[in-house]
PDB file of N, CA and C in Angstrom:
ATOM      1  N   UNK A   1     127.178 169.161 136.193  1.00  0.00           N
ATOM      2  CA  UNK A   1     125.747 169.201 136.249  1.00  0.00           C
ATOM      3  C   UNK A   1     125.290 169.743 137.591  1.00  0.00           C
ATOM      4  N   UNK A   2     123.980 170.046 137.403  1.00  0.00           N
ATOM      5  CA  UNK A   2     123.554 170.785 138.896  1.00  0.00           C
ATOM      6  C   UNK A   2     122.851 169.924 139.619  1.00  0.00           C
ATOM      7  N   UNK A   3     123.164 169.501 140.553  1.00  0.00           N
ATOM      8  CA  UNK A   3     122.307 168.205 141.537  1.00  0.00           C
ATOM      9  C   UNK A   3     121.184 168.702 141.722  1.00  0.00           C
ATOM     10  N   UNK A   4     121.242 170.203 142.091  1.00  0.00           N
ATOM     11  CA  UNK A   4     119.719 170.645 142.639  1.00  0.00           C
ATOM     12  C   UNK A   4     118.968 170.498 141.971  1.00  0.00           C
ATOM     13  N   UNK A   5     118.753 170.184 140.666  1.00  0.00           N
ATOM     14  CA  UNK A   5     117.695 169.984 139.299  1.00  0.00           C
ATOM     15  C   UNK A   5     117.253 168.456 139.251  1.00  0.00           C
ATOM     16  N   UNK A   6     117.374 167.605 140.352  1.00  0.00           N
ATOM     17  CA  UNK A   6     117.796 166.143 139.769  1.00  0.00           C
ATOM     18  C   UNK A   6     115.862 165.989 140.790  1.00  0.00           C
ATOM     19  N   UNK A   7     115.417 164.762 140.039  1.00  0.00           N
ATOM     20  CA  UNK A   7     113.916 164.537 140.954  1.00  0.00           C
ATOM     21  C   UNK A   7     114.373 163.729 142.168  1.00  0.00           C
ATOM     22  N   UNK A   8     113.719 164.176 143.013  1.00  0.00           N
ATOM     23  CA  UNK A   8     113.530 163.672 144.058  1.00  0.00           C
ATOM     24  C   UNK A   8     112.187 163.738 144.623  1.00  0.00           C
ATOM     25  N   UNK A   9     111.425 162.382 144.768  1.00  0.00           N
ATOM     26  CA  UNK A   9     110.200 162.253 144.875  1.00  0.00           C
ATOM     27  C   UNK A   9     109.982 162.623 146.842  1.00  0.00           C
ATOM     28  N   UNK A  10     108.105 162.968 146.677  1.00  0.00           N
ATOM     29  CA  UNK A  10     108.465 163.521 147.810  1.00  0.00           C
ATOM     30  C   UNK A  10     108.494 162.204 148.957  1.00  0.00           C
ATOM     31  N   UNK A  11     109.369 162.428 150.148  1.00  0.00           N
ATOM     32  CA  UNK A  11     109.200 161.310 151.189  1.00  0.00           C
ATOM     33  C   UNK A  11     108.067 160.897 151.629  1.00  0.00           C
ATOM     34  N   UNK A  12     106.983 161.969 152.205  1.00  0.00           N
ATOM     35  CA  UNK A  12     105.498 161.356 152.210  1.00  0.00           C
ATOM     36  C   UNK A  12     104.863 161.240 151.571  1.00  0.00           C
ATOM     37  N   UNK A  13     105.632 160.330 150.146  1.00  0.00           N
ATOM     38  CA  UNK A  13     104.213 160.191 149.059  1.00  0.00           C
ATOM     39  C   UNK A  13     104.324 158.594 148.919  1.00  0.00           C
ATOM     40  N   UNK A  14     102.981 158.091 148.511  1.00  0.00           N
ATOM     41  CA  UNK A  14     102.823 156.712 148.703  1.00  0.00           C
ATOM     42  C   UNK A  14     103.089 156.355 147.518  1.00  0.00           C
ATOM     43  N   UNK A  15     103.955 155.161 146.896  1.00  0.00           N
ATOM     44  CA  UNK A  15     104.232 154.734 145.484  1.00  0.00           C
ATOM     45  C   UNK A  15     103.014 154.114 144.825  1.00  0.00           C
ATOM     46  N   UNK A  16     102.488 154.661 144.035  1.00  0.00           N
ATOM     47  CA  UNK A  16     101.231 154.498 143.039  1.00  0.00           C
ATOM     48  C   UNK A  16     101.768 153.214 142.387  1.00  0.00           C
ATOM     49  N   UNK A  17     100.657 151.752 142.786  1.00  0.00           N
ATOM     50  CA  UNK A  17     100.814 150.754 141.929  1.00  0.00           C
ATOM     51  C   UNK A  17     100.679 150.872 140.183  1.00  0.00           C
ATOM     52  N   UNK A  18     101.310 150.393 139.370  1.00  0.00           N
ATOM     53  CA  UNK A  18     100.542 150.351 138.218  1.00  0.00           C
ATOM     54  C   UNK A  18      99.670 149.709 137.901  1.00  0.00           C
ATOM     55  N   UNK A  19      98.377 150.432 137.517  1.00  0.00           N
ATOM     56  CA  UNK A  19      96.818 150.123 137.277  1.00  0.00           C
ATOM     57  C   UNK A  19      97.130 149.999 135.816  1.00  0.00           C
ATOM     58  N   UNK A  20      96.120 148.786 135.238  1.00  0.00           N
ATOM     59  CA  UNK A  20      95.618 148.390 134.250  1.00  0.00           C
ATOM     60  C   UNK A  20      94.365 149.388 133.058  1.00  0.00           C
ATOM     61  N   UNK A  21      94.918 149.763 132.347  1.00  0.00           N
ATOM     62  CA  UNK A  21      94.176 150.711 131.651  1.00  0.00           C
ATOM     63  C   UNK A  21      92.875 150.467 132.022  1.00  0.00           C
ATOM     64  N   UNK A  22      91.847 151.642 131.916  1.00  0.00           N
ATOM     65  CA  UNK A  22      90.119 151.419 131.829  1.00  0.00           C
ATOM     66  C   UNK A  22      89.742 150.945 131.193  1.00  0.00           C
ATOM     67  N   UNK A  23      90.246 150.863 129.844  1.00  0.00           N
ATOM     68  CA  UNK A  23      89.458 150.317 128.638  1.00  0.00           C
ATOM     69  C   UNK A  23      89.546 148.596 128.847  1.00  0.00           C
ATOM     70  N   UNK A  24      90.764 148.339 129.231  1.00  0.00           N
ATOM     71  CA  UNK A  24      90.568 146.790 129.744  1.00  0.00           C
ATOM     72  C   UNK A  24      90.186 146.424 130.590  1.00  0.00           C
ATOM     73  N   UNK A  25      90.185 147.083 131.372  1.00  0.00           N
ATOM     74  CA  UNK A  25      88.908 146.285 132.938  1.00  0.00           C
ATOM     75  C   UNK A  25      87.499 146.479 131.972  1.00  0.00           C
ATOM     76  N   UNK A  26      87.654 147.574 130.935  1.00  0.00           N
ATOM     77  CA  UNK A  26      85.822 147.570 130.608  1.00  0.00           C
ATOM     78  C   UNK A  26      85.827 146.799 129.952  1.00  0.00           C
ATOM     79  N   UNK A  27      86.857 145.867 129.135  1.00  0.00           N
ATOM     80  CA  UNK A  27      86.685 145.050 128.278  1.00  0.00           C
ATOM     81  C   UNK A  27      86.035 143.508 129.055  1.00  0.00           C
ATOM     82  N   UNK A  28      87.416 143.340 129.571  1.00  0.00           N
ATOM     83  CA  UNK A  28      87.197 142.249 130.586  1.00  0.00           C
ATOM     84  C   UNK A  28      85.611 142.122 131.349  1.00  0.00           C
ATOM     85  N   UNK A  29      85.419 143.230 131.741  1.00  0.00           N
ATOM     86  CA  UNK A  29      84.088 142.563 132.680  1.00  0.00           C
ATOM     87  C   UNK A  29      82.991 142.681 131.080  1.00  0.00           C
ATOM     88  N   UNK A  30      82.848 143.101 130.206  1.00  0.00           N
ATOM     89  CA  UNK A  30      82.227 142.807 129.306  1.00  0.00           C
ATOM     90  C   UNK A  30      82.217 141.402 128.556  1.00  0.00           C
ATOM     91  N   UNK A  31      83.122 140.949 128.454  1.00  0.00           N
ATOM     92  CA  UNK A  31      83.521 139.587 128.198  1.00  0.00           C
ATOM     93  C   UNK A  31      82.952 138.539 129.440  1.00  0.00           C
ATOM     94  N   UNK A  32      83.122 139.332 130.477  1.00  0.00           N
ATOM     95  CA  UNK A  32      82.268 137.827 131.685  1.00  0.00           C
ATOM     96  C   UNK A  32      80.991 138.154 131.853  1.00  0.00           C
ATOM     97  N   UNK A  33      80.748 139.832 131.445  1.00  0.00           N
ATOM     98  CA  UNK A  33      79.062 139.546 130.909  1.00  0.00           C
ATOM     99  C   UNK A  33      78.686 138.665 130.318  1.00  0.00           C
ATOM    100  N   UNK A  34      79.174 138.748 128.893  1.00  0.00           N
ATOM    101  CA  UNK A  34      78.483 137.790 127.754  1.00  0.00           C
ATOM    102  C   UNK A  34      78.448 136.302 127.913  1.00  0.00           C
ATOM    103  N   UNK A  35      79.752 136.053 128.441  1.00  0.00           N
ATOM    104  CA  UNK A  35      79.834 134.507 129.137  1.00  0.00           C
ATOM    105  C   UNK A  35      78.950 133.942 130.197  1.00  0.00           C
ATOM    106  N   UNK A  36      78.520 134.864 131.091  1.00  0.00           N
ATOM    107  CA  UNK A  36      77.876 134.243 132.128  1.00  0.00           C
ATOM    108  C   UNK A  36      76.098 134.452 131.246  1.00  0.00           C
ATOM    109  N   UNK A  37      75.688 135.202 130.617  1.00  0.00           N
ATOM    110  CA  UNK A  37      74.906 135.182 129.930  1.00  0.00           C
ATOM    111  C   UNK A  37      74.316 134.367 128.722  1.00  0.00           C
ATOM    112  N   UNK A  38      75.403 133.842 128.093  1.00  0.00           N
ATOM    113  CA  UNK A  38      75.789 133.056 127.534  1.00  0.00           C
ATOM    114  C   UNK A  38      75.221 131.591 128.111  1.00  0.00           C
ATOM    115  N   UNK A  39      75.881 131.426 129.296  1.00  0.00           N
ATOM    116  CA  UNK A  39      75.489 130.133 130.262  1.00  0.00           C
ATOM    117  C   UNK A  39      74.310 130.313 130.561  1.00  0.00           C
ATOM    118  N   UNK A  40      73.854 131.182 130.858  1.00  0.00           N
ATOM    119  CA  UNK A  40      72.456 130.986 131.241  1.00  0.00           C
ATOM    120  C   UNK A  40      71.142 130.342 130.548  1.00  0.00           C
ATOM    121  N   UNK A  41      71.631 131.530 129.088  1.00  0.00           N
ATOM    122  CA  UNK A  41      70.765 130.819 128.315  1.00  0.00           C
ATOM    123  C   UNK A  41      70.773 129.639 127.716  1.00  0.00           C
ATOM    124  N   UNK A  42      72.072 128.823 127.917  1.00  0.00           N
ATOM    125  CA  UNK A  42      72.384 127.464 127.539  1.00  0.00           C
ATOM    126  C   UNK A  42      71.691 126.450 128.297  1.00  0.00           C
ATOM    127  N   UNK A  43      72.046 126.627 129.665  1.00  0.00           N
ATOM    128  CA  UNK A  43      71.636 125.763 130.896  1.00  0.00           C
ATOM    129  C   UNK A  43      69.516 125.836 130.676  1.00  0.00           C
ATOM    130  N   UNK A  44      69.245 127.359 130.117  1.00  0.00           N
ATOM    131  CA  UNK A  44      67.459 127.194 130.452  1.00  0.00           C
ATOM    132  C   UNK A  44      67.013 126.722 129.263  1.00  0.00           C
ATOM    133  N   UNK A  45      67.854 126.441 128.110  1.00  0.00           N
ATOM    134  CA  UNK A  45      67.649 125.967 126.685  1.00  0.00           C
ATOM    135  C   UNK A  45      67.664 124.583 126.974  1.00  0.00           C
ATOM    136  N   UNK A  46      68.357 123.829 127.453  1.00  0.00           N
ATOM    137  CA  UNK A  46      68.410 122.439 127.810  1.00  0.00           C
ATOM    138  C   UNK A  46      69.077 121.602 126.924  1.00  0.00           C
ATOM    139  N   UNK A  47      69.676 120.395 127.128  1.00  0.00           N
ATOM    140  CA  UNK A  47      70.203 119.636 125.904  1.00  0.00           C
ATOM    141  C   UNK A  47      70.183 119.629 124.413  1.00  0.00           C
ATOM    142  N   UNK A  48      70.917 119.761 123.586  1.00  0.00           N
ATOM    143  CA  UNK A  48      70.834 120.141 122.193  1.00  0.00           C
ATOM    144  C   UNK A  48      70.268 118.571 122.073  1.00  0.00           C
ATOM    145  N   UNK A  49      70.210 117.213 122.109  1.00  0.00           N
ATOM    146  CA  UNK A  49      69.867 116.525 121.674  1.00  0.00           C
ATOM    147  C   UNK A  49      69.493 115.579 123.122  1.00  0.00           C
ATOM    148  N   UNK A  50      68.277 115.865 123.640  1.00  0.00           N
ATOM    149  CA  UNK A  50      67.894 114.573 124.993  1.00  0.00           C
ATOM    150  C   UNK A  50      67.961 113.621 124.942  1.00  0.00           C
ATOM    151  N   UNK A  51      68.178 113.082 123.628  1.00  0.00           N
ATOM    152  CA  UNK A  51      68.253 110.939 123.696  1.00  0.00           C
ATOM    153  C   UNK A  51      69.945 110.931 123.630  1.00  0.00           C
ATOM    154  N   UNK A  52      71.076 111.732 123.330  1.00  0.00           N
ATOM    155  CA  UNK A  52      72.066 111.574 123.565  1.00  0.00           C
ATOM    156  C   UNK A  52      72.645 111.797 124.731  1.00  0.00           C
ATOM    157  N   UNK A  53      73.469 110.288 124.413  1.00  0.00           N
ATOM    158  CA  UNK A  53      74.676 110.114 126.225  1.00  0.00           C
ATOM    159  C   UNK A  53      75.903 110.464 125.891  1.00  0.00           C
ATOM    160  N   UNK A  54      76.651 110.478 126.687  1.00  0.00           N
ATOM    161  CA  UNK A  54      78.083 110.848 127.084  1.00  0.00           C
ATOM    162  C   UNK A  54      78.886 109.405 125.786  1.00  0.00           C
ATOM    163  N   UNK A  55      79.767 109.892 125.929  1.00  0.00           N
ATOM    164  CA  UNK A  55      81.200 108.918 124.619  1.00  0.00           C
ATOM    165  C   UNK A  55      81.638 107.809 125.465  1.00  0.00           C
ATOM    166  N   UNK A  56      81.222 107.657 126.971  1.00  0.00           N
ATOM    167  CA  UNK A  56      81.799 106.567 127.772  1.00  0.00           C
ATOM    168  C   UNK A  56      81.628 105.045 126.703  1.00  0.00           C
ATOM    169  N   UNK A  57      82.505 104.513 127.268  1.00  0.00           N
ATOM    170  CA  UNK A  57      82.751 102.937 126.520  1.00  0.00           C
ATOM    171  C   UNK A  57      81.955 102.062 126.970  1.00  0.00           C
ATOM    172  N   UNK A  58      80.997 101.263 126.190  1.00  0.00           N
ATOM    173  CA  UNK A  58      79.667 100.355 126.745  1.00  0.00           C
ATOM    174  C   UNK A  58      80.763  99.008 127.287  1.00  0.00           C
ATOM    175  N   UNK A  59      80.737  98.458 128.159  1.00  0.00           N
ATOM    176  CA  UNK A  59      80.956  97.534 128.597  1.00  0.00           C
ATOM    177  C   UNK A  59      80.523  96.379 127.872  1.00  0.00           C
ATOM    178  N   UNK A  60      79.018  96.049 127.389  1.00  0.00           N
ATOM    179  CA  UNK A  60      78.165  95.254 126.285  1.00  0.00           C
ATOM    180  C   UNK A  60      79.151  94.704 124.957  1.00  0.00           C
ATOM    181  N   UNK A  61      79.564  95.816 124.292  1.00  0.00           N
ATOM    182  CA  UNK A  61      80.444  95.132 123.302  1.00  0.00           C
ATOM    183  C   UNK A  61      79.113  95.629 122.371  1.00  0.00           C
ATOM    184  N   UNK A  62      77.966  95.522 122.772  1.00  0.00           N
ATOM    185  CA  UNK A  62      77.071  95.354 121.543  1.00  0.00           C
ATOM    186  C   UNK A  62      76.643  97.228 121.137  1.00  0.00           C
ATOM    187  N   UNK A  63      75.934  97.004 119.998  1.00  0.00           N
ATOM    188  CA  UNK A  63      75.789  98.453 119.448  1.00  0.00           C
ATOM    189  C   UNK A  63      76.885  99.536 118.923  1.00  0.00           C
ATOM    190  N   UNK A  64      78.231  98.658 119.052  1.00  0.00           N
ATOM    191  CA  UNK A  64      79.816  99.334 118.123  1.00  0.00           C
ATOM    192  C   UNK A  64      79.166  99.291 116.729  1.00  0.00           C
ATOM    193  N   UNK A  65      79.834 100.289 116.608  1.00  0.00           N
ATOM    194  CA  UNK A  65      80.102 100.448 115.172  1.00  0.00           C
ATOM    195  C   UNK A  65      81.493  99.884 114.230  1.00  0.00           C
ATOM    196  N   UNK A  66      81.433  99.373 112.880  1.00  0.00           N
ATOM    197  CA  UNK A  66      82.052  98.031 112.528  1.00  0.00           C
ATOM    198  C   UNK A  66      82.717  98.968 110.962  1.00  0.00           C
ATOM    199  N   UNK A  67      84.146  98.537 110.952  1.00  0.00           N
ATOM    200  CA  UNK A  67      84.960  99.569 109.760  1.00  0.00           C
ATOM    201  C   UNK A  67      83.931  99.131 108.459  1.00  0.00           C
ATOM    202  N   UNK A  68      83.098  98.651 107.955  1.00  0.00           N
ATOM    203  CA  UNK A  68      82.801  98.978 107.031  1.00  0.00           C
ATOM    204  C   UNK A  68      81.485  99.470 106.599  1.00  0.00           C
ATOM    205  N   UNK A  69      81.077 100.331 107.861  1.00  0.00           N
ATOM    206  CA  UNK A  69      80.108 101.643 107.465  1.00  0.00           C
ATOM    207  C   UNK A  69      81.399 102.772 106.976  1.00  0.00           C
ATOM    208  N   UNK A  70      82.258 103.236 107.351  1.00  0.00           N
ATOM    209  CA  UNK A  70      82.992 103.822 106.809  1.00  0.00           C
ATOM    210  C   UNK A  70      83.109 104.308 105.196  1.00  0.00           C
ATOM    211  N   UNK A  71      83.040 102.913 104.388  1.00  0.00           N
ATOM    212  CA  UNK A  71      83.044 102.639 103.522  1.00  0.00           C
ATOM    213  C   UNK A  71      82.175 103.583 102.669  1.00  0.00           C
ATOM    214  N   UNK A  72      80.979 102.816 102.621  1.00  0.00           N
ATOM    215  CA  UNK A  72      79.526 103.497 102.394  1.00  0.00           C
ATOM    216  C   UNK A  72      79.552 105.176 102.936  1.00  0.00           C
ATOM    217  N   UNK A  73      79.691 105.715 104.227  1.00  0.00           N
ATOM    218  CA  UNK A  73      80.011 106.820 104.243  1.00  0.00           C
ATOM    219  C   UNK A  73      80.797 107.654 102.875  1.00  0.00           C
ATOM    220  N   UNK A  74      81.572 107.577 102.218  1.00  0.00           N
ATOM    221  CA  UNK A  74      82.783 108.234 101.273  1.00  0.00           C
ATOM    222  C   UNK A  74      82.464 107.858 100.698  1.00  0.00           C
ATOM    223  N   UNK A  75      81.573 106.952  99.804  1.00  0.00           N
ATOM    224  CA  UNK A  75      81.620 106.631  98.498  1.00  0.00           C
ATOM    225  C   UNK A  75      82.008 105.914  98.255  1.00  0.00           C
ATOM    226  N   UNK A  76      82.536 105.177  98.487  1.00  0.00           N
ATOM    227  CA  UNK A  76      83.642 104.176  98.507  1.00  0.00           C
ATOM    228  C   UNK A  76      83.243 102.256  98.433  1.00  0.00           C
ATOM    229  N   UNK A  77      81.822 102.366  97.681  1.00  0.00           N
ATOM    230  CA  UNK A  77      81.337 101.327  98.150  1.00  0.00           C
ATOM    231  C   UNK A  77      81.993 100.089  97.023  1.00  0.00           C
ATOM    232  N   UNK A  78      81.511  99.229  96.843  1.00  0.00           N
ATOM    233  CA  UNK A  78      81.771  98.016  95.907  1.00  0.00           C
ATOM    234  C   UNK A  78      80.898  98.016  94.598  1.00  0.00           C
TER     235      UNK A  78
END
């Protein structure tokens, strides 16, 4: 074989990182458009329901709910 044919890159050239296609950076920042947009209009919309609290556990004991609403739920009555 002929060596002289073989690549040899040039010495003063800087090694080009590999970049991430265009179409996915355009995707990507399109996607944190919609998301941060998204939030916005959530946060200026305000609570889907204002008399509801958080799932924390009442200390009280009182106002649980008792296995035989369940029941009645499904059909399932007597």
């Amino acid at each position: 074989m002929d060596e002289s044919r073989q690549f040899s890159p040039d010495p003063g050239a800087v090694p080009r990182k590999p970049a991430p296609p265009p179409a996915l950076c355009g995707f990507l920042l399109l996607l944190l458009l919609i998301f941060a947009v998204s939030y916005v209009v959530g946060a200026h919309a305000g609570p889907v329901a204002p008399g509801m609290h958080g799932t924390g556990t009442s200390k009280g004991g009182g106002g649980g709910s008792t296995g035989d609403d369940m029941g009645n739920m499904h059909g399932g009555g007597n």
